[in-house]
PDB file of N, CA and C in Angstrom:
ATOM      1  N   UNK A   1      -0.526  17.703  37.270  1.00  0.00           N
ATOM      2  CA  UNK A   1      -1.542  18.090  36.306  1.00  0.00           C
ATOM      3  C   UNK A   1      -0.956  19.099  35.321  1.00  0.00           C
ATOM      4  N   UNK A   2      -1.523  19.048  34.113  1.00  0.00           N
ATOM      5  CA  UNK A   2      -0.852  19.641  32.968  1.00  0.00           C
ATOM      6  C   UNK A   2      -1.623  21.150  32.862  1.00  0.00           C
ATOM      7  N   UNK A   3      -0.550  22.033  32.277  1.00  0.00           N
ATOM      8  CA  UNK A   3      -1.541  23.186  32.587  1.00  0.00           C
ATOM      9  C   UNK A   3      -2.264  23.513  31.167  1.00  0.00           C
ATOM     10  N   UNK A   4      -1.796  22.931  30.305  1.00  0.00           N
ATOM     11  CA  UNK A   4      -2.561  22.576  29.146  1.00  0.00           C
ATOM     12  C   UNK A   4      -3.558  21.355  29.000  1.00  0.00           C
ATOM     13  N   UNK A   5      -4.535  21.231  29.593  1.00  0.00           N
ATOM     14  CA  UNK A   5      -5.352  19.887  29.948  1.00  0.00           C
ATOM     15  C   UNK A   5      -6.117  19.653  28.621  1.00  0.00           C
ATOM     16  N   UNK A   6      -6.161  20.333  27.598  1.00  0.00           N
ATOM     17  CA  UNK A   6      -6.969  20.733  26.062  1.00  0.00           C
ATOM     18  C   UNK A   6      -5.437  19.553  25.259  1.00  0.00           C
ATOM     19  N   UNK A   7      -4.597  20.177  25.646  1.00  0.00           N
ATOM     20  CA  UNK A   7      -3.269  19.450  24.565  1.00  0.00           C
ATOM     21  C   UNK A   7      -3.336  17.715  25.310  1.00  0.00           C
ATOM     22  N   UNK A   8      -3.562  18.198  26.629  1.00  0.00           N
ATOM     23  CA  UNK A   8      -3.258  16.224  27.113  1.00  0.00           C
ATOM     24  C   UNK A   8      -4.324  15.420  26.251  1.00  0.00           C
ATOM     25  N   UNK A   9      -5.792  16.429  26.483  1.00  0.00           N
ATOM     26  CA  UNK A   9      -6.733  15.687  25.467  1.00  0.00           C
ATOM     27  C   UNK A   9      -6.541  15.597  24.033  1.00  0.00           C
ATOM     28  N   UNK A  10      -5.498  16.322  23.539  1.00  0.00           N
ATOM     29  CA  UNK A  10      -5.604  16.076  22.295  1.00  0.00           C
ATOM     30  C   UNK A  10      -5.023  15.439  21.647  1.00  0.00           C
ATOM     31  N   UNK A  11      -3.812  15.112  22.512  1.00  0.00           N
ATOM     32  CA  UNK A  11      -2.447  14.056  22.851  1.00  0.00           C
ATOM     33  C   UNK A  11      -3.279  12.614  22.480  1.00  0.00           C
ATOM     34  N   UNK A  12      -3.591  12.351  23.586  1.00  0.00           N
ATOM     35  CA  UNK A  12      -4.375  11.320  23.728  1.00  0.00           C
ATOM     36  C   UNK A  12      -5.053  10.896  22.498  1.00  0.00           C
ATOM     37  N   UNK A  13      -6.115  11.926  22.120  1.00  0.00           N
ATOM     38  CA  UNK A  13      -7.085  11.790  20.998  1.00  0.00           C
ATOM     39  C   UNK A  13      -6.018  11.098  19.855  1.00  0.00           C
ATOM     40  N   UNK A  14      -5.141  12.210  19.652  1.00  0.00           N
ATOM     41  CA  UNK A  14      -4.638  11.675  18.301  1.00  0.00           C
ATOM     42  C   UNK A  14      -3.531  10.027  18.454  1.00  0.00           C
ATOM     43  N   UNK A  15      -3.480   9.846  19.603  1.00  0.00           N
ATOM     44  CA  UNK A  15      -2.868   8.994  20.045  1.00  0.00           C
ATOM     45  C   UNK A  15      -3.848   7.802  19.283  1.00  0.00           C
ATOM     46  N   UNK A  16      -4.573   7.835  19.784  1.00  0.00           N
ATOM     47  CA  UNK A  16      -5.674   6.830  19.587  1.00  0.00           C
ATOM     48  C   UNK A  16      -5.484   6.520  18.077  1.00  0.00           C
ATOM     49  N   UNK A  17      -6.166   7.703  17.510  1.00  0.00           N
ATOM     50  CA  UNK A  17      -6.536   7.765  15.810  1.00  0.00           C
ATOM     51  C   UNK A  17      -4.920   6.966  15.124  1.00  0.00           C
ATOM     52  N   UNK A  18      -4.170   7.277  15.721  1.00  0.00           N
ATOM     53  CA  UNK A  18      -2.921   6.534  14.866  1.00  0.00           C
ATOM     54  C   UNK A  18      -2.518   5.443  14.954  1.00  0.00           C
ATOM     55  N   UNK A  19      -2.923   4.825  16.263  1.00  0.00           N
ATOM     56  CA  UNK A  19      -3.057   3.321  16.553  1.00  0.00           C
ATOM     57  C   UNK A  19      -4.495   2.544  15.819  1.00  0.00           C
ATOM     58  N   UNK A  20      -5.063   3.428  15.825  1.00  0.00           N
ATOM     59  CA  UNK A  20      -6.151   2.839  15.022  1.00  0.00           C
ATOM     60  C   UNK A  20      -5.526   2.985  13.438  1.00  0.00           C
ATOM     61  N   UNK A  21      -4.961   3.913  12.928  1.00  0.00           N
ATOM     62  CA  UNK A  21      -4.720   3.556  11.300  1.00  0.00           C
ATOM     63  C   UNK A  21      -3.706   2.389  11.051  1.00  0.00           C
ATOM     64  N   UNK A  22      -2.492   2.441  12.357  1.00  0.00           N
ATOM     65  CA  UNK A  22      -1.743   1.422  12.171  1.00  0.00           C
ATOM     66  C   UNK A  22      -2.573   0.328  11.936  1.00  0.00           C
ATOM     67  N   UNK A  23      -3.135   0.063  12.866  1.00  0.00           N
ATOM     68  CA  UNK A  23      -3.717  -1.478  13.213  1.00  0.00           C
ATOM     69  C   UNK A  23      -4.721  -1.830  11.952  1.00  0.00           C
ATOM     70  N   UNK A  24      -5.178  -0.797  11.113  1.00  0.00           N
ATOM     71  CA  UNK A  24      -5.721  -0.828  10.005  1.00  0.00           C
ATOM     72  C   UNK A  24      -5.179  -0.580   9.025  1.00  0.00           C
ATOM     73  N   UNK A  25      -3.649  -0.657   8.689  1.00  0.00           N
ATOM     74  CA  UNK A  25      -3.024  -0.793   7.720  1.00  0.00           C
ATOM     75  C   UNK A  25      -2.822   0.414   6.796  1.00  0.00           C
ATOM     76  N   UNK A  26      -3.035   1.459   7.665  1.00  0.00           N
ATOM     77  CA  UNK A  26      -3.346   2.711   7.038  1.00  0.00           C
ATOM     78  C   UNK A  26      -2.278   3.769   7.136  1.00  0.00           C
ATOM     79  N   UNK A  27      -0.773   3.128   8.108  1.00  0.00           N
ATOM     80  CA  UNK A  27       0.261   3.626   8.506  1.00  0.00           C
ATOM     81  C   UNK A  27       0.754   4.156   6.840  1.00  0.00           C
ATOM     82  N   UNK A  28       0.908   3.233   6.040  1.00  0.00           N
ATOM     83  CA  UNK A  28       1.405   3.353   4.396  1.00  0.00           C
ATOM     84  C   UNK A  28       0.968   4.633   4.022  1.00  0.00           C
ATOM     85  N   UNK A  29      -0.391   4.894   4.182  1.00  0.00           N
ATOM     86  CA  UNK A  29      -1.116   5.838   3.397  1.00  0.00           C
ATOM     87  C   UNK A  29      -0.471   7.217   4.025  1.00  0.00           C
ATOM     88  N   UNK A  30      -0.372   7.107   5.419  1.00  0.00           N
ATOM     89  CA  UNK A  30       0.247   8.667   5.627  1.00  0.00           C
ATOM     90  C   UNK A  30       1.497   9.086   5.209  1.00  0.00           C
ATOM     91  N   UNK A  31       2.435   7.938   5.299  1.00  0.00           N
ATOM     92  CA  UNK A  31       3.787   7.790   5.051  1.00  0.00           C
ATOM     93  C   UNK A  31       3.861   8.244   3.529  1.00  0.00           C
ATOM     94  N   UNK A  32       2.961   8.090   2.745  1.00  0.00           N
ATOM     95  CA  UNK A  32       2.934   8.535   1.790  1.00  0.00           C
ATOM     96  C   UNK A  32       2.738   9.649   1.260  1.00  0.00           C
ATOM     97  N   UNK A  33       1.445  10.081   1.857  1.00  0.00           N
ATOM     98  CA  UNK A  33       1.421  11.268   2.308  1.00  0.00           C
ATOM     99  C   UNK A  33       2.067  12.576   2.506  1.00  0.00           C
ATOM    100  N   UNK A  34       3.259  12.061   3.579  1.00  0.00           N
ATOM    101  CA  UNK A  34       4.283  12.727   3.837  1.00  0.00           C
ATOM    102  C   UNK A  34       5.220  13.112   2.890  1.00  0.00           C
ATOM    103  N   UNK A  35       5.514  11.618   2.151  1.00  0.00           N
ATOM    104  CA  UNK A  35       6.417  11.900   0.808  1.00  0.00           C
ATOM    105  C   UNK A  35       5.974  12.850  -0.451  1.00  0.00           C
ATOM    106  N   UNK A  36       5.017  13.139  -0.218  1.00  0.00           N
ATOM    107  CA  UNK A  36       4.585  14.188  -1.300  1.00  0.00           C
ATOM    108  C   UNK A  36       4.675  15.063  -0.750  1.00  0.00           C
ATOM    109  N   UNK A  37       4.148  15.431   0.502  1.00  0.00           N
ATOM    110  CA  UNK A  37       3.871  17.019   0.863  1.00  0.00           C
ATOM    111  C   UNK A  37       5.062  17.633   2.063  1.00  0.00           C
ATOM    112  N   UNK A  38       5.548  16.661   2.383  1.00  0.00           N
ATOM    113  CA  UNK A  38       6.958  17.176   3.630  1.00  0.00           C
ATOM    114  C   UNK A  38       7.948  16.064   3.217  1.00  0.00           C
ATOM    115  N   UNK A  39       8.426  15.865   2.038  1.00  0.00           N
ATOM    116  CA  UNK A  39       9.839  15.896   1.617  1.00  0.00           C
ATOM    117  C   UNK A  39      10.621  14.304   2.311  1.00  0.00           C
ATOM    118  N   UNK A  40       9.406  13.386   2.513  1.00  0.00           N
ATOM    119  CA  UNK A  40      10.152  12.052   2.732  1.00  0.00           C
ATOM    120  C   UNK A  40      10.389  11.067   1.598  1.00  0.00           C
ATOM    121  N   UNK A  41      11.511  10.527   1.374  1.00  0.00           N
ATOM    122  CA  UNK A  41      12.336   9.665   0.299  1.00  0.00           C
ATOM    123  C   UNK A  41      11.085   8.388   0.327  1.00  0.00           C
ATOM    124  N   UNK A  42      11.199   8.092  -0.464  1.00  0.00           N
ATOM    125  CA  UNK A  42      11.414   6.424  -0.989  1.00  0.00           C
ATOM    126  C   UNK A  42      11.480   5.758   0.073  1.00  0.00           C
ATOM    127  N   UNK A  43      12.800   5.572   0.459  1.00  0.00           N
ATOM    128  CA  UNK A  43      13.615   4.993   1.327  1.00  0.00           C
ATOM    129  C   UNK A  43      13.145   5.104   2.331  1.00  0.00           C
ATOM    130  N   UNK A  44      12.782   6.523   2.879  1.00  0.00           N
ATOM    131  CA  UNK A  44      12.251   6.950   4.764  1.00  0.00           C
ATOM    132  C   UNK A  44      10.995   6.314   4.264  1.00  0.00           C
ATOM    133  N   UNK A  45       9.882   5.724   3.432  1.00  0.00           N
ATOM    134  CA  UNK A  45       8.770   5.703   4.001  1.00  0.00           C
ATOM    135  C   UNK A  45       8.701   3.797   3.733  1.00  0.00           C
ATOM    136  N   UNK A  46       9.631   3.450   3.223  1.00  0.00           N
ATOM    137  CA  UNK A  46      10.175   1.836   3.398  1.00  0.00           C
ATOM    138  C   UNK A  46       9.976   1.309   4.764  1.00  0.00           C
ATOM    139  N   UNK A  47      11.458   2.288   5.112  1.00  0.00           N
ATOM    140  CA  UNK A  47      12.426   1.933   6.188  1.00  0.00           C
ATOM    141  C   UNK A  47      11.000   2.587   7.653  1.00  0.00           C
ATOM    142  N   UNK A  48      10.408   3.458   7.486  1.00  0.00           N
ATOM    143  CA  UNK A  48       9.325   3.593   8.362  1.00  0.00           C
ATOM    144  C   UNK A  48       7.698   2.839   8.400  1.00  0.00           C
ATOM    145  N   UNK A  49       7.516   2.327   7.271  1.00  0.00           N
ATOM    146  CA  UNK A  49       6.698   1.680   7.473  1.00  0.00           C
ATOM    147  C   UNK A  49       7.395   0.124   7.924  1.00  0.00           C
ATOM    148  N   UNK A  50       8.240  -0.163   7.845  1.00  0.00           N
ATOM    149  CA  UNK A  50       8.911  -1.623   8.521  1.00  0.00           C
ATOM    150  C   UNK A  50       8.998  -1.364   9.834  1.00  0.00           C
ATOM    151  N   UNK A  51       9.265   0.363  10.163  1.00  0.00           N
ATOM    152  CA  UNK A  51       9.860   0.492  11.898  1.00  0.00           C
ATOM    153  C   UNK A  51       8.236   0.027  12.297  1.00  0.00           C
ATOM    154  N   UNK A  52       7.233   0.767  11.793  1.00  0.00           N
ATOM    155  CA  UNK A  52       5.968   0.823  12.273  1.00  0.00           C
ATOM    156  C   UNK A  52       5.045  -0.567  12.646  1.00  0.00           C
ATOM    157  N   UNK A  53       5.792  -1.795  11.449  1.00  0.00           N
ATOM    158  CA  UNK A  53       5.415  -2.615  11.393  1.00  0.00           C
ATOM    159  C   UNK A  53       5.702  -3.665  12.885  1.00  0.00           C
ATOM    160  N   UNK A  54       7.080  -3.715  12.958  1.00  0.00           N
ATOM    161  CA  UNK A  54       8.052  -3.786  14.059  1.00  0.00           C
ATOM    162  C   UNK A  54       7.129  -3.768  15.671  1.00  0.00           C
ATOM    163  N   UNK A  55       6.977  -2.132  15.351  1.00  0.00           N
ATOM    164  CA  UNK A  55       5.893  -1.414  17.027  1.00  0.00           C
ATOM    165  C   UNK A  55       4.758  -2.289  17.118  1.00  0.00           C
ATOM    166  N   UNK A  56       3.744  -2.012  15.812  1.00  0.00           N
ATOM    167  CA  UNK A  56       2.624  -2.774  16.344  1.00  0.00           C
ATOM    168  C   UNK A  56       2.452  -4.411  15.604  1.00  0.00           C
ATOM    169  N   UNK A  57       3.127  -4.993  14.884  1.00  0.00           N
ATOM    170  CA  UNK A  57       3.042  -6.639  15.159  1.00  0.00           C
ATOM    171  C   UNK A  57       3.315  -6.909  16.675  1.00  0.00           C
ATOM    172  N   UNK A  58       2.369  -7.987  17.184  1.00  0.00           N
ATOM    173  CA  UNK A  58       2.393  -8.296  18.044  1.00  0.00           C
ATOM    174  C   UNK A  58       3.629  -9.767  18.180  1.00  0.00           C
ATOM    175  N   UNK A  59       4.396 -10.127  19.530  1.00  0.00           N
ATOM    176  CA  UNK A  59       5.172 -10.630  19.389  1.00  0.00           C
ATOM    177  C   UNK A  59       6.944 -10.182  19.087  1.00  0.00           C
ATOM    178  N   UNK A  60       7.013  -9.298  18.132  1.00  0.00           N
ATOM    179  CA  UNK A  60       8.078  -8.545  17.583  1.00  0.00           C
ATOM    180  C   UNK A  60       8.918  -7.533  19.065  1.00  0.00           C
ATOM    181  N   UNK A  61      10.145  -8.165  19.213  1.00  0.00           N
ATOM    182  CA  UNK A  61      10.803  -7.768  20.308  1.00  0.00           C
ATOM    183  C   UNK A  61      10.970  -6.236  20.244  1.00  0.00           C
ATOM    184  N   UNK A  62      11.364  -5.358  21.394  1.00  0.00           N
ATOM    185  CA  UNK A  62      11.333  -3.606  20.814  1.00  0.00           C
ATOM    186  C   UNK A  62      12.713  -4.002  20.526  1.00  0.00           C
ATOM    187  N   UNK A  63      13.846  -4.474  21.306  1.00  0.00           N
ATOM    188  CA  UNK A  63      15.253  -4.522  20.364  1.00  0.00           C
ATOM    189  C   UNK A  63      15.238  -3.792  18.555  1.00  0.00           C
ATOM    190  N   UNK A  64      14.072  -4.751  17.959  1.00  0.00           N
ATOM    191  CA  UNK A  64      14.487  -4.885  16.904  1.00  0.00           C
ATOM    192  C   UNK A  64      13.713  -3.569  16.360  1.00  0.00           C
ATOM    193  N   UNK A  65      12.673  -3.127  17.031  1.00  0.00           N
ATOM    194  CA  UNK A  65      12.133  -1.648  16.550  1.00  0.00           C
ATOM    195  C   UNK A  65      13.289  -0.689  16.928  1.00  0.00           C
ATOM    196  N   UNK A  66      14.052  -0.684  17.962  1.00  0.00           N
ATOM    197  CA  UNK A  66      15.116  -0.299  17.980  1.00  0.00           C
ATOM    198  C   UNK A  66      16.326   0.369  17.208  1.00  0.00           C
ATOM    199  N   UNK A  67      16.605  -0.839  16.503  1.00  0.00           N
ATOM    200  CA  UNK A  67      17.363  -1.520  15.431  1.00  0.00           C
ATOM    201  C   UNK A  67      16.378  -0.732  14.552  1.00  0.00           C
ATOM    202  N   UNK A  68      15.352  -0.990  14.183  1.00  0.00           N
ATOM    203  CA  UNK A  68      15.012  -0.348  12.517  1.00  0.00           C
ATOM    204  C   UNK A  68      15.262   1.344  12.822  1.00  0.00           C
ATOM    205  N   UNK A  69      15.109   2.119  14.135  1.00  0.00           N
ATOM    206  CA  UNK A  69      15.024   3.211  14.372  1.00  0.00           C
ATOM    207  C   UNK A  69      16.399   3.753  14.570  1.00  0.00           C
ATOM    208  N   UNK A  70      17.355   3.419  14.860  1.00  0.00           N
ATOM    209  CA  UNK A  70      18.540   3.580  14.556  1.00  0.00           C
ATOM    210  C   UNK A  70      19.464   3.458  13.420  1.00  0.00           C
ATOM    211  N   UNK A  71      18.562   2.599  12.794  1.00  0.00           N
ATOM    212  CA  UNK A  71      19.268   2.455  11.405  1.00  0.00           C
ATOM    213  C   UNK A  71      18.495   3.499  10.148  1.00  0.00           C
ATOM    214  N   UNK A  72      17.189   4.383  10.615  1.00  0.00           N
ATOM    215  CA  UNK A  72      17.137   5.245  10.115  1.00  0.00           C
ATOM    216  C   UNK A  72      17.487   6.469  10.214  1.00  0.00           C
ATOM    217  N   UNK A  73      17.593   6.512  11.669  1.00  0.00           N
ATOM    218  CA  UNK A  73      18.597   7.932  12.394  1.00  0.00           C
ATOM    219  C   UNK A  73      19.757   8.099  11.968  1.00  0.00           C
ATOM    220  N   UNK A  74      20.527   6.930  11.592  1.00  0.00           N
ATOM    221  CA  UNK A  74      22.013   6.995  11.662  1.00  0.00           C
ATOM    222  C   UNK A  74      22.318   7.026   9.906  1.00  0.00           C
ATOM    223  N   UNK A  75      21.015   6.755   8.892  1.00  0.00           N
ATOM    224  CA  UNK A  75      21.294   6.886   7.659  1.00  0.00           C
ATOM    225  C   UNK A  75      21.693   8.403   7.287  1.00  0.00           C
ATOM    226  N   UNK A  76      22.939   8.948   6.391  1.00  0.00           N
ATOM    227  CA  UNK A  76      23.096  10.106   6.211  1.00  0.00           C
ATOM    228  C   UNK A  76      22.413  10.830   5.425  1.00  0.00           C
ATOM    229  N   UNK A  77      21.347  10.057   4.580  1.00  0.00           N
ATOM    230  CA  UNK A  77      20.486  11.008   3.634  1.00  0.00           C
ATOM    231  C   UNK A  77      19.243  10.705   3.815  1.00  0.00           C
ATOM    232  N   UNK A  78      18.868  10.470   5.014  1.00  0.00           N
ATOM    233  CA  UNK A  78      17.463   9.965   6.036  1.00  0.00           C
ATOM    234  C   UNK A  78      16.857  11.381   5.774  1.00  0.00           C
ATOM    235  N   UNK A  79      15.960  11.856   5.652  1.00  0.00           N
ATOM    236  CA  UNK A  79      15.398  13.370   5.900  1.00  0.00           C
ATOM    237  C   UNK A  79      14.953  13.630   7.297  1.00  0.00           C
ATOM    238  N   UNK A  80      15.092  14.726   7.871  1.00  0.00           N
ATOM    239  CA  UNK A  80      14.872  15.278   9.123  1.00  0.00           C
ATOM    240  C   UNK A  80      13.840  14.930   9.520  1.00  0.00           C
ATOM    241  N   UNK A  81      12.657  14.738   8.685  1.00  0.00           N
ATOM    242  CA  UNK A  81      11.257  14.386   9.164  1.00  0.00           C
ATOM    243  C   UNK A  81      11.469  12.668   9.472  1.00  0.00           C
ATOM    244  N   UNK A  82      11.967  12.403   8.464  1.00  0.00           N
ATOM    245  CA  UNK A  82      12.118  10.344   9.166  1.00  0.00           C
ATOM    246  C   UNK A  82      12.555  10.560  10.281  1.00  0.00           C
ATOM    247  N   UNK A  83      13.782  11.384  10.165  1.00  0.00           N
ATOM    248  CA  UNK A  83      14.427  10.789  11.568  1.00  0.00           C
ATOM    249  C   UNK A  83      13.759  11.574  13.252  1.00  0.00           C
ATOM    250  N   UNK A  84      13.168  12.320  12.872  1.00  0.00           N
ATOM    251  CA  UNK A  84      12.277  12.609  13.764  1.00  0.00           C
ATOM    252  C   UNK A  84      11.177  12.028  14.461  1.00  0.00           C
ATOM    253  N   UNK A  85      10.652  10.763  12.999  1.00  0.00           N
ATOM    254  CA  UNK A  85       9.432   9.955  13.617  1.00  0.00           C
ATOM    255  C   UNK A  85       9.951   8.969  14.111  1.00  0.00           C
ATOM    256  N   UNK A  86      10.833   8.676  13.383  1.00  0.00           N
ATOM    257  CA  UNK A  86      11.851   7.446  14.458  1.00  0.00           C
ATOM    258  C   UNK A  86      12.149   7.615  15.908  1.00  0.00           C
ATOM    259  N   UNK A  87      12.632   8.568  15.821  1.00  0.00           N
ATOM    260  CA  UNK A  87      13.013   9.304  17.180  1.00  0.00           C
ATOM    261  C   UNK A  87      11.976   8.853  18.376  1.00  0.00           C
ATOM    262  N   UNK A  88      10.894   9.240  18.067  1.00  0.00           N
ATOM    263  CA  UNK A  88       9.474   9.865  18.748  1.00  0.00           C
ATOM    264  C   UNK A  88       8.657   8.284  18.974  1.00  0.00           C
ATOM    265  N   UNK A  89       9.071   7.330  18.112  1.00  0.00           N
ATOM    266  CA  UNK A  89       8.536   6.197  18.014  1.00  0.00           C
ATOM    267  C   UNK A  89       9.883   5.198  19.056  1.00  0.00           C
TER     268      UNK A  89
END
């Protein structure tokens, strides 16, 4: 048991809410988001909305989410924040 039982719930909570924007096509909008206000490229919110696409199409092997997540980690002018959601994803 967690001794933060407030963060597991909130874990969870937001867990939810982001599977719900994915699945509603709403992954773009944050990604965008991001690029205005925490410094993600062009490129990171491409290359992350394809990783994202990858996770939740159904069918789509993880290999290849894999593959998109490594190939944004390993880009040298990836910004810290992409390669962080990659990471985490």
């Amino acid at each position: 048991m967690s001794d933060f039982p407030q963060a597991d719930d909130s874990l969870g909570l937001m867990t939810r809410f982001f599977v719900e924007d994915v699945n509603n096509h709403r992954f773009r909008y944050h990604l965008l988001r991001l690029q205005a206000m925490a410094g993600l490229t062009e490129q990171d919110v491409e290359e992350l909305g394809e990783l994202g696409r990858l996770v939740f199409q159904n069918g789509q092997t993880p290999n290849q989410a894999a593959d998109q997540a490594a190939k944004i980690a390993g880009r040298p002018d990836a910004s810290p924040l992409a390669i962080t959601i990659a990471g985490i994803v």
